[in-house]
Protein backbone atom coordinates (compact mmCIF):
# COMPACT_ATOMS: atom_id res chain seq x y z
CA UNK A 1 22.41 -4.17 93.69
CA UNK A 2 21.62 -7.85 94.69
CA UNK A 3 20.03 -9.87 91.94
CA UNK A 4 16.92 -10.69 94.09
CA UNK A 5 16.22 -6.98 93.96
CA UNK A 6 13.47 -5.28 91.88
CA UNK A 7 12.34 -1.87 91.21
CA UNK A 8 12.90 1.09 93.88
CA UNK A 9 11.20 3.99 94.33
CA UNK A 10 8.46 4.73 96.70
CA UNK A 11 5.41 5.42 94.19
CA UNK A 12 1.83 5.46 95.38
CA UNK A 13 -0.62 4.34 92.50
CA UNK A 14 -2.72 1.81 93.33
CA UNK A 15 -0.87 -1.92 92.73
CA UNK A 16 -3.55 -4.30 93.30
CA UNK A 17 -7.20 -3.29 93.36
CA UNK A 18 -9.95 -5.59 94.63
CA UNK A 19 -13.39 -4.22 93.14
CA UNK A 20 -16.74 -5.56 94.89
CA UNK A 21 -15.27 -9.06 94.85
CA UNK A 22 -17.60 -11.72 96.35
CA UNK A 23 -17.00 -15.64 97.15
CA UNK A 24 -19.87 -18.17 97.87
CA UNK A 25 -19.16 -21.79 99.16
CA UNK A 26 -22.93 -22.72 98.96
CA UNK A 27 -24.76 -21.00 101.10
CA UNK A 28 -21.79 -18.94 102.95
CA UNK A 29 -21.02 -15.96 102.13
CA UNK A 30 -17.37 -15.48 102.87
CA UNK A 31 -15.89 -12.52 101.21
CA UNK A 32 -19.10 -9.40 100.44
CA UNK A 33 -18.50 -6.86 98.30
CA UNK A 34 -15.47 -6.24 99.22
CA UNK A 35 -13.34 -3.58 97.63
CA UNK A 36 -9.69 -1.54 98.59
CA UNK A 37 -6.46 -0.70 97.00
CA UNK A 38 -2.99 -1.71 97.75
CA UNK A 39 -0.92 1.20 96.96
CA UNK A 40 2.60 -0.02 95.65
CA UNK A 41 5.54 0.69 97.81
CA UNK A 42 3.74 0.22 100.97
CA UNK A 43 3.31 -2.84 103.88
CA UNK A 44 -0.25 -3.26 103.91
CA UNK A 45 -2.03 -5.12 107.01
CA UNK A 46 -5.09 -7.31 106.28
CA UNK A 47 -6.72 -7.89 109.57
CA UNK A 48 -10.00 -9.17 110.85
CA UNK A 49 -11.54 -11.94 113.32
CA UNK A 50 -11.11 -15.76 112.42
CA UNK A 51 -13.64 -15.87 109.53
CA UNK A 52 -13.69 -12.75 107.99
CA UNK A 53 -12.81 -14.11 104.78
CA UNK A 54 -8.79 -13.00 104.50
CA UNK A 55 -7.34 -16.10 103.64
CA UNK A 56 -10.00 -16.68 101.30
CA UNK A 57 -9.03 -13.24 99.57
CA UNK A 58 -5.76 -14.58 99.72
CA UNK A 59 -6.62 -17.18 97.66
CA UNK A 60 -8.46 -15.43 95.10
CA UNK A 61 -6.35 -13.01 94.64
CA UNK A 62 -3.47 -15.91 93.90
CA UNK A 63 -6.03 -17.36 91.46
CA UNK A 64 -6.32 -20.53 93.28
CA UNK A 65 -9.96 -19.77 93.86
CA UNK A 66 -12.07 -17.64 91.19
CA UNK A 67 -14.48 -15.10 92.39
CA UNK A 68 -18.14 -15.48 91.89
CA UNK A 69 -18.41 -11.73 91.25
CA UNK A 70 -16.47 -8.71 91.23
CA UNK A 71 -12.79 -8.36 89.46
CA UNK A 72 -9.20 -8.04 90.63
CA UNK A 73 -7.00 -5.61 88.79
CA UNK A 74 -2.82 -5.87 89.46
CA UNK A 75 -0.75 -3.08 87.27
CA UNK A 76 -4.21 -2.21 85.68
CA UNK A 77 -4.52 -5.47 83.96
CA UNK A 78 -7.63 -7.25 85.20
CA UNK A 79 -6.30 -10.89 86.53
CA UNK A 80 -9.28 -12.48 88.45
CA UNK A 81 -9.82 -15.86 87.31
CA UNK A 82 -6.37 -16.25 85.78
CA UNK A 83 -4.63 -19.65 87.02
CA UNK A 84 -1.61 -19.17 90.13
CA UNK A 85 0.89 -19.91 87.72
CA UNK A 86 0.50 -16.92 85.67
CA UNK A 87 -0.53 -14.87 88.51
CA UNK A 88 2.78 -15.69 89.55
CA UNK A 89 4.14 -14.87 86.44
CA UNK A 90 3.08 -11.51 87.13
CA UNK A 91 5.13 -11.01 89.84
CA UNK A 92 2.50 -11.90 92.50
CA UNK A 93 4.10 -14.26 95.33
CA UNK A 94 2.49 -15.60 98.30
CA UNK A 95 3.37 -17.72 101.33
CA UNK A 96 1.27 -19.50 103.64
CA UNK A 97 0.49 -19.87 107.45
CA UNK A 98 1.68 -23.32 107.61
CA UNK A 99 5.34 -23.47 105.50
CA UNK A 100 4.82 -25.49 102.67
CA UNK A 101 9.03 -26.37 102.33
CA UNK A 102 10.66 -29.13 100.69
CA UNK A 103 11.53 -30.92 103.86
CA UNK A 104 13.68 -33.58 102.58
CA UNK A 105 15.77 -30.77 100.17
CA UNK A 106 18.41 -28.54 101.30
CA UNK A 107 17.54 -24.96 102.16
CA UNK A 108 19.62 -24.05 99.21
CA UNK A 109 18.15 -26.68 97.10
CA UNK A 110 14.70 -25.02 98.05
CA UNK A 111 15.68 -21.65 96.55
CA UNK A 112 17.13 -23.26 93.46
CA UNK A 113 13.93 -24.70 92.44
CA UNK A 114 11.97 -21.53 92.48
CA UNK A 115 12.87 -19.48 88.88
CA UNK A 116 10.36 -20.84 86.36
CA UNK A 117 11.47 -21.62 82.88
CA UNK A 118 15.61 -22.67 83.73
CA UNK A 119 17.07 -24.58 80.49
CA UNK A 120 18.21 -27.09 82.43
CA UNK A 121 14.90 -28.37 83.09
CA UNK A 122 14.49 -29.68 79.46
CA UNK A 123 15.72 -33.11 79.37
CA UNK A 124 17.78 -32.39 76.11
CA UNK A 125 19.52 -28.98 77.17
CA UNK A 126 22.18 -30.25 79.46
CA UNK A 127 23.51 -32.14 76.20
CA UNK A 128 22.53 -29.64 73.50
CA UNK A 129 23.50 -26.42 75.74
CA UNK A 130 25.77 -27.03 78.30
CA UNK A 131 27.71 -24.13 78.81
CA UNK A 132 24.28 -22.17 79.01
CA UNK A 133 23.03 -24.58 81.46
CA UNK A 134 26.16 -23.89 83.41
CA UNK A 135 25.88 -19.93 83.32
CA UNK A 136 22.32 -20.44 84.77
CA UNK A 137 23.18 -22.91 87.23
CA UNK A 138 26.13 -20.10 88.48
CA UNK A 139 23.96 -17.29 88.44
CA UNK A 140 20.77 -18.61 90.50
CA UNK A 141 23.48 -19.88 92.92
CA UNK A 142 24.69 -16.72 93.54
CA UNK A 143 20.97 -15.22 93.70
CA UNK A 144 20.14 -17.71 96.01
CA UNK A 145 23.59 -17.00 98.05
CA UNK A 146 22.32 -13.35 98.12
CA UNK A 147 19.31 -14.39 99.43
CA UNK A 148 20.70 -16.19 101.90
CA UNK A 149 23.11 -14.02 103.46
CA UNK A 150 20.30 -11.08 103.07
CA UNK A 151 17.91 -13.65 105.64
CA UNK A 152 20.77 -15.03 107.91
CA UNK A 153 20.50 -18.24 106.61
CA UNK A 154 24.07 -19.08 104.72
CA UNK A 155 25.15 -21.15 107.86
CA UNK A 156 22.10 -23.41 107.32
CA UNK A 157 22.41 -23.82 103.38
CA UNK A 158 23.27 -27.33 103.35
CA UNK A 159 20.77 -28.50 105.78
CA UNK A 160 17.54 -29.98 105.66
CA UNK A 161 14.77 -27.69 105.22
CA UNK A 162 12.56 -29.95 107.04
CA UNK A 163 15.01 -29.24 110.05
CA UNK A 164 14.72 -25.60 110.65
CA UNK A 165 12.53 -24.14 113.38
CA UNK A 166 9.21 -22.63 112.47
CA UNK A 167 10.67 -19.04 112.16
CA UNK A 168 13.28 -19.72 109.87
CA UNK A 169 11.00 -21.95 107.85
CA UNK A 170 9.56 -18.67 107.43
CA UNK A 171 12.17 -17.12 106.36
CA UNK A 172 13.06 -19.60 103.89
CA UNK A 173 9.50 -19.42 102.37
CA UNK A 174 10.51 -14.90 102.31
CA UNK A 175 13.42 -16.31 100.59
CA UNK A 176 11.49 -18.19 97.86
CA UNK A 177 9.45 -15.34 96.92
CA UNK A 178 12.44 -13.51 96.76
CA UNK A 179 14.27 -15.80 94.17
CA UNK A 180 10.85 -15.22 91.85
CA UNK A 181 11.23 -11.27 91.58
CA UNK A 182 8.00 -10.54 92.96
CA UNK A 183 6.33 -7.06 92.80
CA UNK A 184 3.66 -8.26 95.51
CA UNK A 185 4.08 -10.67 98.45
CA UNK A 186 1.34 -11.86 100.09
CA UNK A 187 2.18 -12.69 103.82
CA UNK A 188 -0.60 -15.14 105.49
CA UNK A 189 0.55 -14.64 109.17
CA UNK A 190 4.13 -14.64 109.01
CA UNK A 191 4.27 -14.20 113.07
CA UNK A 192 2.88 -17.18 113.93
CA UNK A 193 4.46 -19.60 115.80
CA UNK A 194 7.52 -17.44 115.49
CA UNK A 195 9.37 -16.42 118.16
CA UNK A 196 10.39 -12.59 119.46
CA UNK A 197 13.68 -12.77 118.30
CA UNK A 198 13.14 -13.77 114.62
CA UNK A 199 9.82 -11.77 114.26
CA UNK A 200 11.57 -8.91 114.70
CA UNK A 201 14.36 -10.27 112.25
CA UNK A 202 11.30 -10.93 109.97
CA UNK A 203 10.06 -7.44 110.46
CA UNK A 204 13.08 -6.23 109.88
CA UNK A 205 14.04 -7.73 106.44
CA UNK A 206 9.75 -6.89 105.34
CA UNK A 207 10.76 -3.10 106.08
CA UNK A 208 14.11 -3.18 104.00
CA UNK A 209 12.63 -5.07 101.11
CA UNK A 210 10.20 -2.13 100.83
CA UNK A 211 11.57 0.38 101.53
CA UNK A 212 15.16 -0.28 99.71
CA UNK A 213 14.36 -2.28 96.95
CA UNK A 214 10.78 -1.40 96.42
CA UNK A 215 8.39 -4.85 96.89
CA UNK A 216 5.00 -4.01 97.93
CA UNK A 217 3.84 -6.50 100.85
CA UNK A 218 -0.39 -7.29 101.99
CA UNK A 219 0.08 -9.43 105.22
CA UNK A 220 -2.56 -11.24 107.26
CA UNK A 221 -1.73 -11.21 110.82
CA UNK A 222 -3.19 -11.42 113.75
CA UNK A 223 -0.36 -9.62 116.14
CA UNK A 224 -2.10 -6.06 116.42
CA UNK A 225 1.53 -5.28 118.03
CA UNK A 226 3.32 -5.83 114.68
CA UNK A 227 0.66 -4.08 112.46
CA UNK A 228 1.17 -1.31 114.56
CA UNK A 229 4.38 -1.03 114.35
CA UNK A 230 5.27 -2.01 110.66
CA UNK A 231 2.24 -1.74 108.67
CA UNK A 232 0.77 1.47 106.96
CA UNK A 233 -2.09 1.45 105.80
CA UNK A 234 -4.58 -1.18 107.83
CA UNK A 235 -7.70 -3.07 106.13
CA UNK A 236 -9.99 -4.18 108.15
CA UNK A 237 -12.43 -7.14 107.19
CA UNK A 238 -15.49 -8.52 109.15
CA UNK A 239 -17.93 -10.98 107.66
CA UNK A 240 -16.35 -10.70 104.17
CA UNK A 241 -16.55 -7.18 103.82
CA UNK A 242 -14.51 -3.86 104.48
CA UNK A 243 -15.57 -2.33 108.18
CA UNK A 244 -12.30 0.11 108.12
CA UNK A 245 -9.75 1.03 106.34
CA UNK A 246 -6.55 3.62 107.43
CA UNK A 247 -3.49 4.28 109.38
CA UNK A 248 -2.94 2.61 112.17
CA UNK A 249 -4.02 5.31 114.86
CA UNK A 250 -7.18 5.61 112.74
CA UNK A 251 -8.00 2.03 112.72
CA UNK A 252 -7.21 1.56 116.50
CA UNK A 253 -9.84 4.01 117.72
CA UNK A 254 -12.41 2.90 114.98
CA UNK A 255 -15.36 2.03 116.89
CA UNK A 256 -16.85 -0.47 114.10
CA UNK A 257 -12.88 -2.20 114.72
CA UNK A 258 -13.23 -2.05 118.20
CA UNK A 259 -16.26 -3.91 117.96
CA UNK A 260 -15.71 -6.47 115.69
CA UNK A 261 -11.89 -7.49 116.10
CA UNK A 262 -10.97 -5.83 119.21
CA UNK A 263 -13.75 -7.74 121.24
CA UNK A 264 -14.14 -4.25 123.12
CA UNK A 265 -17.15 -1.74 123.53
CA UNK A 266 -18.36 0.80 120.68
């Protein structure tokens, strides 16, 4: 099994669990009460119109906002609050509309940098402990070959990430959860600005790493098309707060979503 992969298994307990959770910014409301499950082992869609407050759950959920009420369970441990770093610690990874890659470093070089805690970050270590240094080094280069060859992306190792077209920036940024062992990925619109051909590539690798090696995915999009077709179960926010909440032929013929993200009558 490839050293990127994690647990397998297709269990349905609840993973993550957002409980009444609110978020003010003054007087705005942006995310009401809002409360669902995602069940691990599943590819969970988080749609809505532009303001219904999912990147803003995003972002609390992350811990790089903190909820002004409500809580946030992940594995049953309560994590609201906590700080991103040990939210990621937890195995919760995220990526972003807008690729946030090294431009200027290798694609490689952006996988390397991921794993937290390498001895070869200490100043001291490559002196004091250089054969562990080494083994490290040799195994997170053959993760991050894995990784690689697992995305389609070996041929572009040595180039600059900065160089790579929007959808294989977003693979790259799939590829950097990856090399942190996640249990959760958080996908904020992975379609965008991606063409056909790698969104279905995209889709494609999403369904594998769920279904074969077990990583639970929440993804904001806005392509009802690809919900559809690859997520199971839908949530539905509008104004901050849950409208719907189901499989996807449930959630398509939802008046309340046909209303408020489908722009069409009740």
């Amino acid at each position: 099994m490839p050293a990127f992969s994690l647990n397998t298994g297709t269990q349905t307990a609840p993973l993550l669990e957002l409980r009444q959770v609110v978020k003010d910014f003054g007087g705005l409301r942006a995310v009401d009460r809002c409360s669902f499950a995602v069940c691990q082992g599943t590819i969970t869609a988080l749609i809505g119109p532009n303001g219904a407050g999912k990147t803003t759950l995003f972002n609390l959920i992350t811990g790089f906002l903190k909820p002004d009420g409500g809580s946030i369970w992940f594995q049953g441990r309560r994590i609201d609050g906590q700080p991103s770093h040990k939210i990621v610690r937890l195995g919760i990874l995220r990526t972003f509309q807008v690729p946030r890659e090294l431009e200027a470093m290798t694609v490689l070089e952006n996988l390397l940098l991921v794993p937290a805690g390498q001895t070869g970050e200490r100043p001291w270590a490559v002196w004091l402990l250089p054969r562990r240094v080494a083994r490290e080094e040799q195994a997170l280069r053959r993760q991050a070959g894995q990784v690689l060859e697992f995305l389609g992306l070996v041929h572009l190792a040595d180039a600059p990430a900065g160089s790579l077209s929007t959808g294989q920036k977003k693979l790259l940024e799939l590829g950097r959860t990856l090399m942190a062992s996640p249990s959760l990925v958080l996908l904020d619109e992975p379609g965008a600005g991606v063409n056909p051909t790698l969104m279905n590539l995209l889709a494609g690798h999403i369904r594998s790493l769920c279904r074969e090696r077990g990583i639970t995915f929440l993804i904001i999009a806005h392509d009802m098309e690809l919900v559809m077709r690859l997520c199971d179960p839908i949530v539905v926010l509008d104004h901050g707060s849950v409208i719907a909440q189901g499989a996807p032929d449930e959630v398509r013929h939802n008046p309340e979503v046909v209303r408020a993200y489908l722009g069409g009558p009740v």
